[in-house]
Protein backbone atom coordinates (compact mmCIF):
# COMPACT_ATOMS: atom_id res chain seq x y z
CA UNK A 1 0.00 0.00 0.00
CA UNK A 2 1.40 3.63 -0.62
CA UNK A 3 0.14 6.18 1.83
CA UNK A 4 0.32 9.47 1.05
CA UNK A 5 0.87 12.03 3.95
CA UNK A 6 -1.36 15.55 3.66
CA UNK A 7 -1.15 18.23 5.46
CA UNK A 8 -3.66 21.22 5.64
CA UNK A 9 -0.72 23.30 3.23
CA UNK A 10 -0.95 20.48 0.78
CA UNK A 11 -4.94 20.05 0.73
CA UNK A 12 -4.92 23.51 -0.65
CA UNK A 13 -2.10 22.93 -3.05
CA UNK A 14 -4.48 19.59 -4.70
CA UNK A 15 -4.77 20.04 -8.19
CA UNK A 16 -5.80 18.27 -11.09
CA UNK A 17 -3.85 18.07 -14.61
CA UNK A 18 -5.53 19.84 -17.32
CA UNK A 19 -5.05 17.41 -20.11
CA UNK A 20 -3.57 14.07 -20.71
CA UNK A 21 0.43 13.95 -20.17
CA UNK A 22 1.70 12.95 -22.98
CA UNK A 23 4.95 10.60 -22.08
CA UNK A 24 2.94 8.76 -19.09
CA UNK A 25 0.38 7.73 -21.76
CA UNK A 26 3.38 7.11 -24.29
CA UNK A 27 4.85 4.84 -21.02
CA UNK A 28 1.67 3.39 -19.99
CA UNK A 29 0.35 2.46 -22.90
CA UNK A 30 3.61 0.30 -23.99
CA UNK A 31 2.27 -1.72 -20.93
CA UNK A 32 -0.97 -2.52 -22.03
CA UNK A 33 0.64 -3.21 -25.87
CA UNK A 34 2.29 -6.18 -24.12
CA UNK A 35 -0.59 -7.70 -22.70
CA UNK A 36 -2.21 -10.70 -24.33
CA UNK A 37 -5.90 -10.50 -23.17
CA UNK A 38 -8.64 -10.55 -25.13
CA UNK A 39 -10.38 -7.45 -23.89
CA UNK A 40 -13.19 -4.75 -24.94
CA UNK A 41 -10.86 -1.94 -23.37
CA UNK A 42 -7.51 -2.38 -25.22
CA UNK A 43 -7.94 -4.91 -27.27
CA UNK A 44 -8.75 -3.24 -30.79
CA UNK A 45 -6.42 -0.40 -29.75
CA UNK A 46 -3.50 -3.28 -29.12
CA UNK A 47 -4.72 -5.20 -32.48
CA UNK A 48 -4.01 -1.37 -34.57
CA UNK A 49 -1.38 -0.60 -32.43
CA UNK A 50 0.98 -3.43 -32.82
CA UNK A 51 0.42 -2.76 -37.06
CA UNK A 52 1.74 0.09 -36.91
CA UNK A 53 5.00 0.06 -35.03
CA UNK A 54 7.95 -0.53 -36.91
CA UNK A 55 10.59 -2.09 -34.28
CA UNK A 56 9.97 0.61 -31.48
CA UNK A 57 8.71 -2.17 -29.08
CA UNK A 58 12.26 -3.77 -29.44
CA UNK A 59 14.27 -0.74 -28.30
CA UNK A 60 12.24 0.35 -25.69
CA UNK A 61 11.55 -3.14 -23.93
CA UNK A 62 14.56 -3.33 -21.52
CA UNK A 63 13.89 0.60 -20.58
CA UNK A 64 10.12 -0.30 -19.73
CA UNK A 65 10.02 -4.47 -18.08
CA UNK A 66 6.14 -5.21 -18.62
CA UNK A 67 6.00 -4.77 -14.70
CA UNK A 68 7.47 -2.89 -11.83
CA UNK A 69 10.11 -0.26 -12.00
CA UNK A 70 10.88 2.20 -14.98
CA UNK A 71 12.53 5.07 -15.31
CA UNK A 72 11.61 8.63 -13.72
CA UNK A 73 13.01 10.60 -16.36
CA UNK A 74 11.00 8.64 -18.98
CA UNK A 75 7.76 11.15 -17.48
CA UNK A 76 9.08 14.63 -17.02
CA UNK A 77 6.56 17.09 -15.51
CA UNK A 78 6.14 19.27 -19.10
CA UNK A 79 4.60 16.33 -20.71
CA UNK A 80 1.13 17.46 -19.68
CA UNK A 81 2.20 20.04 -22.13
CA UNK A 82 2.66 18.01 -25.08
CA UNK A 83 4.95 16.21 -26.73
CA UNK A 84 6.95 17.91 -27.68
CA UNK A 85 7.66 20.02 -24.64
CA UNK A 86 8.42 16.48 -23.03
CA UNK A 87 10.76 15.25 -25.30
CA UNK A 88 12.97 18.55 -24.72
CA UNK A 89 12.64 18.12 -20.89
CA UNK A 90 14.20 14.18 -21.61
CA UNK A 91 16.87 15.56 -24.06
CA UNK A 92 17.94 18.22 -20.82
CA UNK A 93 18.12 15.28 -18.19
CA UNK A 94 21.46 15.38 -16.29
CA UNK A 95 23.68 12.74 -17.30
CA UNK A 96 23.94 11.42 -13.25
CA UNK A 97 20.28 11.29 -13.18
CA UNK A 98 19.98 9.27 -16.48
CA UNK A 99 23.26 6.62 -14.94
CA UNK A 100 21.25 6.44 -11.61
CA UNK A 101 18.00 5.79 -12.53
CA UNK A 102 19.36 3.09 -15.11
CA UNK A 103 20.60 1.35 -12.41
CA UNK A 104 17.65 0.91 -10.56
CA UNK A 105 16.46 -1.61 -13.66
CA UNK A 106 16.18 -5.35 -12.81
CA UNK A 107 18.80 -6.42 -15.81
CA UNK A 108 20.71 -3.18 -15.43
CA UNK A 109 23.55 -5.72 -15.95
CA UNK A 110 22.30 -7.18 -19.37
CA UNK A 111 20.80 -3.85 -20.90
CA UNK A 112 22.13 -3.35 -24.82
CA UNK A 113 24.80 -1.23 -25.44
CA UNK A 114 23.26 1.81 -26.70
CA UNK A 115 21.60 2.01 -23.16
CA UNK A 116 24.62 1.52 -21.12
CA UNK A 117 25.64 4.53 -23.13
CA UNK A 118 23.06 6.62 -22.80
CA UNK A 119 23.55 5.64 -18.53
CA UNK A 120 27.36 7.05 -19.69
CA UNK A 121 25.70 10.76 -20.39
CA UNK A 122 26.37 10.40 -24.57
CA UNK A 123 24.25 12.18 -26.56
CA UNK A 124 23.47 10.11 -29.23
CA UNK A 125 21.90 7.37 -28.04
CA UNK A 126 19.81 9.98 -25.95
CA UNK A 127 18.99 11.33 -29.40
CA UNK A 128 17.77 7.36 -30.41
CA UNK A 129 15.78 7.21 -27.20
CA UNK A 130 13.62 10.37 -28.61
CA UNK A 131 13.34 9.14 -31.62
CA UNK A 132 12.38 5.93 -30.55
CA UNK A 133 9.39 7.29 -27.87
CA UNK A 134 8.71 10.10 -30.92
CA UNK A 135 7.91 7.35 -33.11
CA UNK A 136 5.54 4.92 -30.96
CA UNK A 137 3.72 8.05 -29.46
CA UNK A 138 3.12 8.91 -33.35
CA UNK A 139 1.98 5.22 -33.69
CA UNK A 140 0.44 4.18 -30.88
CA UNK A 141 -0.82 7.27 -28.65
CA UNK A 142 -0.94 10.69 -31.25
CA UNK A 143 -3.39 8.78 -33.62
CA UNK A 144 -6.32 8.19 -30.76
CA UNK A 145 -5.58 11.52 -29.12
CA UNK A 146 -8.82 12.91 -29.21
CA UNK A 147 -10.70 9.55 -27.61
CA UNK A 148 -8.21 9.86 -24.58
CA UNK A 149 -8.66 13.13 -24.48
CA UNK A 150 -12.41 12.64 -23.73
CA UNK A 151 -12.05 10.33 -21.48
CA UNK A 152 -9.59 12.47 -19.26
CA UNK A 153 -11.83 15.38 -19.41
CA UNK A 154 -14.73 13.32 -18.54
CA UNK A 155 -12.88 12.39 -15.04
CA UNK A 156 -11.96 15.91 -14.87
CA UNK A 157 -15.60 17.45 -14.76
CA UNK A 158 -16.38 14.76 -12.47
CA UNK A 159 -13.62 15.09 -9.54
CA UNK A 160 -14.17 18.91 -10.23
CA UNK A 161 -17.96 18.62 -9.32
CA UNK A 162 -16.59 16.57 -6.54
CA UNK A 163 -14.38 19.66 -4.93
CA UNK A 164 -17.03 22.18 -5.67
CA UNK A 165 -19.95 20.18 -3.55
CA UNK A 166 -17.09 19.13 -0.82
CA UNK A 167 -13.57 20.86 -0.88
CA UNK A 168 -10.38 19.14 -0.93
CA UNK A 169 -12.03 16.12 0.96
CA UNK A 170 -14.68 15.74 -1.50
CA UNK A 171 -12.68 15.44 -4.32
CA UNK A 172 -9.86 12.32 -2.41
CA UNK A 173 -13.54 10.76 -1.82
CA UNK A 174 -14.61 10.49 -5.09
CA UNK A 175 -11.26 9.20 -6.38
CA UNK A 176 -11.64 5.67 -7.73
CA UNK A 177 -11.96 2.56 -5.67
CA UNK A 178 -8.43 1.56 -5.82
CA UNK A 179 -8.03 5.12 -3.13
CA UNK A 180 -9.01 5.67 -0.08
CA UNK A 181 -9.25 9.09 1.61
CA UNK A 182 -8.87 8.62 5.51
CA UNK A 183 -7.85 12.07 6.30
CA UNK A 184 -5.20 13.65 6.59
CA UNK A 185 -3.91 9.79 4.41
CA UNK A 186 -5.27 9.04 1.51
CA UNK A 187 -4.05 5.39 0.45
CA UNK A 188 -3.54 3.94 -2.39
CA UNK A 189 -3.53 0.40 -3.62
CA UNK A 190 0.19 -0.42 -4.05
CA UNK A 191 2.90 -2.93 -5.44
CA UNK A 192 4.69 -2.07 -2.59
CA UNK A 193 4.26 -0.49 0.73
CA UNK A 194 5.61 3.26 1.31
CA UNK A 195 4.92 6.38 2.84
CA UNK A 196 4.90 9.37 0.49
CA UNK A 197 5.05 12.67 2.55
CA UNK A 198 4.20 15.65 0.44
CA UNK A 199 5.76 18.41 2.60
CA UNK A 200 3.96 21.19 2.07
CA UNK A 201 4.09 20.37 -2.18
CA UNK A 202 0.58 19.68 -2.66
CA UNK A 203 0.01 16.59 -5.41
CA UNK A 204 -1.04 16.82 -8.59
CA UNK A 205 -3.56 14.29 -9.89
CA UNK A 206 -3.32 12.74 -12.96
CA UNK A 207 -5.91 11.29 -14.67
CA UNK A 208 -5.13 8.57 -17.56
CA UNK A 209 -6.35 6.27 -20.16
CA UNK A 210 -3.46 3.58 -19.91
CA UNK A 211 -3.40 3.63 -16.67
CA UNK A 212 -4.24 -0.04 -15.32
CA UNK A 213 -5.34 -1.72 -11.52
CA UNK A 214 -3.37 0.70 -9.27
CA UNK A 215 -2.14 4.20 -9.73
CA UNK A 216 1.29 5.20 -10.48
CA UNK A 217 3.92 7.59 -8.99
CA UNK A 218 7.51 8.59 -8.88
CA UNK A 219 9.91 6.52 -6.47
CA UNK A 220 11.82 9.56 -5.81
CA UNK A 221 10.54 11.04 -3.37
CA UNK A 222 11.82 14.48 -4.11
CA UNK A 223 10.26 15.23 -6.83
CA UNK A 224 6.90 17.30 -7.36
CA UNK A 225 4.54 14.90 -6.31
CA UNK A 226 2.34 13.07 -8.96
CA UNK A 227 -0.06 10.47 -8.25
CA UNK A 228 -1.42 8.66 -11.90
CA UNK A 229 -4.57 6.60 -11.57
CA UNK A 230 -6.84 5.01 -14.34
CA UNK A 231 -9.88 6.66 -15.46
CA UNK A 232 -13.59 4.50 -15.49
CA UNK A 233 -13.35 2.80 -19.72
CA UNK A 234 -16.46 2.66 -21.54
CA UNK A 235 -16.75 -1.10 -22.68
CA UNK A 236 -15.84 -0.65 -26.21
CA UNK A 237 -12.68 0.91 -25.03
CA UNK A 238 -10.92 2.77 -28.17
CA UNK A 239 -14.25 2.58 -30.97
CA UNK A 240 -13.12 4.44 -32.95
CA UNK A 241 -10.26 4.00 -35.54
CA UNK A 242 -8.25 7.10 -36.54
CA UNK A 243 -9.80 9.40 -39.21
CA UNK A 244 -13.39 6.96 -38.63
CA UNK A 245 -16.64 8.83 -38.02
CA UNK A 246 -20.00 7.45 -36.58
CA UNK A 247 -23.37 7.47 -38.25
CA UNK A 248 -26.20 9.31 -35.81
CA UNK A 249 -29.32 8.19 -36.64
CA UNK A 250 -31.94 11.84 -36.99
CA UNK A 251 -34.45 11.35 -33.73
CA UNK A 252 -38.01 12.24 -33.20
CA UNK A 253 -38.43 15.49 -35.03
CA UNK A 254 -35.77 15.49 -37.43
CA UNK A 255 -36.55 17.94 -40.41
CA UNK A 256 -38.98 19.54 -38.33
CA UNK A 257 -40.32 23.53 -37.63
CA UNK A 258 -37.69 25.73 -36.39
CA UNK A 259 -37.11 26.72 -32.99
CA UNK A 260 -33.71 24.89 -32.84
CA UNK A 261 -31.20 24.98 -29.19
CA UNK A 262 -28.98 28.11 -29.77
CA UNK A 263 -25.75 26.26 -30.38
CA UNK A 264 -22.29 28.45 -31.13
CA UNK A 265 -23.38 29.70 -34.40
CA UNK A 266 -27.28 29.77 -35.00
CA UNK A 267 -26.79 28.15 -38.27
CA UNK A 268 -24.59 25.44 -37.50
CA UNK A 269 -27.37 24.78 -34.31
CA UNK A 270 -31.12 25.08 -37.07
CA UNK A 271 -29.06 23.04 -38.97
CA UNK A 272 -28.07 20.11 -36.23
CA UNK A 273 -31.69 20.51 -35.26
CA UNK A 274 -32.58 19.26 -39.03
CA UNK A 275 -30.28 16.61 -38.81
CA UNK A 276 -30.94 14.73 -35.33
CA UNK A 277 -34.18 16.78 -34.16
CA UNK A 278 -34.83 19.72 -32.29
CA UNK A 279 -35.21 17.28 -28.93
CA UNK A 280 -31.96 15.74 -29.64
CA UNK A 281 -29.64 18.73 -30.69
CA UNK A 282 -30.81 20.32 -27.06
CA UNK A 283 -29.88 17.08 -25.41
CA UNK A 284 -26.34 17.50 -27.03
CA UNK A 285 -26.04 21.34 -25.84
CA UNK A 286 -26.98 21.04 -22.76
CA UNK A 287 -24.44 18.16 -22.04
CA UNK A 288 -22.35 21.20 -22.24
CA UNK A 289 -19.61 21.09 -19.57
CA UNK A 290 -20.98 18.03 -17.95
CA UNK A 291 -24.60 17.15 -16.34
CA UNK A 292 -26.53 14.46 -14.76
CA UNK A 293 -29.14 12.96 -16.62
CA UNK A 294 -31.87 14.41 -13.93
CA UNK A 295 -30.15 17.31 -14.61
CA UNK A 296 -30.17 16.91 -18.24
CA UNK A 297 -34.10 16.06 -18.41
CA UNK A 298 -34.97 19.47 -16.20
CA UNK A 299 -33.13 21.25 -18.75
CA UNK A 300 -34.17 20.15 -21.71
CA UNK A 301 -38.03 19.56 -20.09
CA UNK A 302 -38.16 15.87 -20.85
CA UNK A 303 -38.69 13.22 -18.34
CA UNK A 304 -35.77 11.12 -16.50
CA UNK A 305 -36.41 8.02 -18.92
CA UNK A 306 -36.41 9.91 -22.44
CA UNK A 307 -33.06 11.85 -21.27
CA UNK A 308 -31.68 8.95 -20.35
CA UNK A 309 -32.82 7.25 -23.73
CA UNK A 310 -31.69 10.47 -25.91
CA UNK A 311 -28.13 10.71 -23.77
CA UNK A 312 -27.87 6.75 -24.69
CA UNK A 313 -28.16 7.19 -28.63
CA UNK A 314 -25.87 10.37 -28.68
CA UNK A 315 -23.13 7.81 -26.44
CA UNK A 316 -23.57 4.96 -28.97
CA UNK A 317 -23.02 7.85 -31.66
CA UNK A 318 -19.93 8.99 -30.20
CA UNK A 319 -20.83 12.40 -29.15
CA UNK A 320 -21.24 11.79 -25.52
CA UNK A 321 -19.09 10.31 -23.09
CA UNK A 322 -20.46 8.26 -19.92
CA UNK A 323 -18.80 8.52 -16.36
CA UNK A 324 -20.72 7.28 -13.02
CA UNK A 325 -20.38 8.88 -10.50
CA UNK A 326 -21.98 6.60 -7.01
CA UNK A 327 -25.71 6.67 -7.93
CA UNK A 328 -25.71 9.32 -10.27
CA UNK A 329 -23.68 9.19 -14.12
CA UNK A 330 -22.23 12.42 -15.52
CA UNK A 331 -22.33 13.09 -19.05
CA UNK A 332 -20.14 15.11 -21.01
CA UNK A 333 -19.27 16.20 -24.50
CA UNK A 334 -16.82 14.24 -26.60
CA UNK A 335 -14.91 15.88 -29.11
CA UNK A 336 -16.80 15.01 -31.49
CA UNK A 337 -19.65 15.83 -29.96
CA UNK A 338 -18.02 19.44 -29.54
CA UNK A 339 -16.97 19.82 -33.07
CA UNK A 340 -20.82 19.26 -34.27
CA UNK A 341 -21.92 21.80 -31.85
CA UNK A 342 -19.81 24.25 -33.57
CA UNK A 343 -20.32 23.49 -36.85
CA UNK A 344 -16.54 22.04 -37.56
CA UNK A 345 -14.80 24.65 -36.97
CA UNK A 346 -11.43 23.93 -35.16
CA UNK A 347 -9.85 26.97 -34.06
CA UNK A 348 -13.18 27.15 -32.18
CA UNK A 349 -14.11 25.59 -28.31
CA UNK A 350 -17.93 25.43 -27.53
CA UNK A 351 -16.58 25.76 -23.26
CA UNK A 352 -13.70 27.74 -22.24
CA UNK A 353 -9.80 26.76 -21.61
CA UNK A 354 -9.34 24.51 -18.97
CA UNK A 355 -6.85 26.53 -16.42
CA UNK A 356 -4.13 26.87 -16.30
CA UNK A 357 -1.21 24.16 -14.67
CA UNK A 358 0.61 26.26 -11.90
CA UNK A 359 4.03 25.67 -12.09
CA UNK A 360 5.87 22.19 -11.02
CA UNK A 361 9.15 21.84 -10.24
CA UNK A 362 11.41 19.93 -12.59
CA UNK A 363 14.90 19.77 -10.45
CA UNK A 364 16.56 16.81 -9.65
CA UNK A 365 17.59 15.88 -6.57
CA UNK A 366 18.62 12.05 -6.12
CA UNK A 367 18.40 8.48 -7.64
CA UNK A 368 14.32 7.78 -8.70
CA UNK A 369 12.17 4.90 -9.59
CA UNK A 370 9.08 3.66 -8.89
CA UNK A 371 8.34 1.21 -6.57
């Protein structure tokens, strides 16, 4: 079991990540790549996946064992700002840290040659380490962005309804199964047992899609403190493949009167109302950032069952996604979902910016590793 240790400075420095990180789900997901189960979650993701590589999985095996310890420095903190951001945060990593945390492998002794270098502080096989993560991201992460995406936001609106209904404790409650929030501890189904004692840092939480069973941190103990836990799947997992579009079948009313649910852009909402009917297209707005389907029926002035029916269809269709929450389920807005509502357009966003990530610290102060 990992416990970690709050104090009343680090309940008010909780915070959620605003998007996916991109190297944990780069990490993560070359985990569930080497599973062999026949699965709803992964399983059409792992089937694409594996088609696509081109000899990554090779080169990165003896960096990432299917179990247990990896690298910290694989996971720098500016990957929740993208890619590429991360893979110039890796390409600045000390040469000590990179030899240290190398070590802490379980065939540090037997790792190839052009890893024992990169433990040496060269730069070239540093450069072939990027390259390497560059090009299964690319393959096996970049192409589904937008589905994880959804899903990460989805936790989001629901841990954020958590903190604005009970504070700090609220949101450790709601956290999934696998924590448990006995103030001022919150633990955390483990590998191993260890004490994680934040010190006045705060934690960041970090939703994720790869993210399996129990969370995930940092071994080092010294750096900002991240706790990585796995998000509720829909069971069709990954649907959709890249560049694939659903079919939504036009509901009661399609074609009908006017009167359609002002939508971003009146025209793009008459004509959505057309398409899916006038019931439907006010279903899909007022999803907006996140409802419950009681919520969604006083809205739109249906009854319980026919919101739950319309919220159904529009899920199937790929323009909702699904999170319970106890009792209760939370809908939100896919991506999809969110580009309809707009009409397309991409430089548009039908809900504000999420805000923004106060700063972590990036500094290094000692051997790492999980475990």
């Amino acid at each position: 079991m990992l416990r970690v240790h709050f104090s009343e400075l680090d309940l008010a420095r909780l915070r959620m990540a605003v998007r996916p990180d991109a190297l944990w789900e780069t990490v993560l997901s070359f985990h569930r790549l080497r599973e062999n189960r026949a699965e709803s979650v992964y399983g059409k993701w792992r089937s694409e996946a594996r088609n696509r590589l081109n000899g990554e999985a090779r080169l990165l095996a003896p960096l990432i064992p299917s179990r247990g310890y990896f690298p910290d420095f694989l996971t720098p903190a500016e990957g929740v700002i993208g890619c590429d951001a991360a893979m110039s945060a890796l390409r600045a990593t000390p040469g000590e840290r990179l030899n240290a945390e190398l070590a802490g492998l379980p065939a540090a002794r037997a790792l190839p040659g052009w890893i024992r270098d990169l433990g040496e502080g060269e730069r070239k096989p540093l450069d072939r380490l990027i390259g390497t993560l560059r090009a299964y991201h690319q393959a096996a992460v970049a192409p589904y962005w937008p589905h994880i995406q959804a899903r990460i936001e989805a936790d989001r609106v629901a841990r954020g309804r958590a903190l604005l209904d009970g504070g700090a404790d609220g949101l450790l409650a709601s956290l999934p199964a696998t924590m448990r929030w006995r103030a001022p501890v919150l633990e955390v189904d483990y590998p191993v047992d260890r004490d994680l004692r934040l010190r006045g840092r705060g934690l960041l939480l970090l939703p994720s899609f790869f993210c399996r069973g129990t969370p995930v941190t940092f071994r080092n103990p010294d750096l900002t403190p991240v706790l990585v836990y796995p998000v509720e799947h829909a069971p069709c997992g990954l649907p959709l493949r890249p560049g694939q579009r659903p079919a939504l079948a036009p509901g009661p009313g399609a074609g009908a009167g006017s009167g359609a649910a002002s939508a971003p852009g009146g025209g793009s909402a008459r004509t959505l109302g057309k398409l899916v009917g006038q019931t439907r297209s006010a279903v899909l707005l007022e999803v907006g950032g996140g409802c419950t389907t009681s919520e969604l029926a006083r809205r739109v002035g249906v009854s319980l069952a026919s919101a739950s029916q319309h919220a159904s269809v529009l899920r199937e269709a790929g323009l909702v996604h699904t999170l319970r929450q106890g009792s209760a389920v939370l809908h939100t807005l896919t991506p999809l979902g969110a580009a309809l509502l707009r009409g397309g357009a991409p430089g548009e966003r039908v809900f504000g910016s999420p805000a923004q990530l106060p700063p972590v610290a990036t500094s290094w102060r000692g051997p790492s590793g999980r475990g």
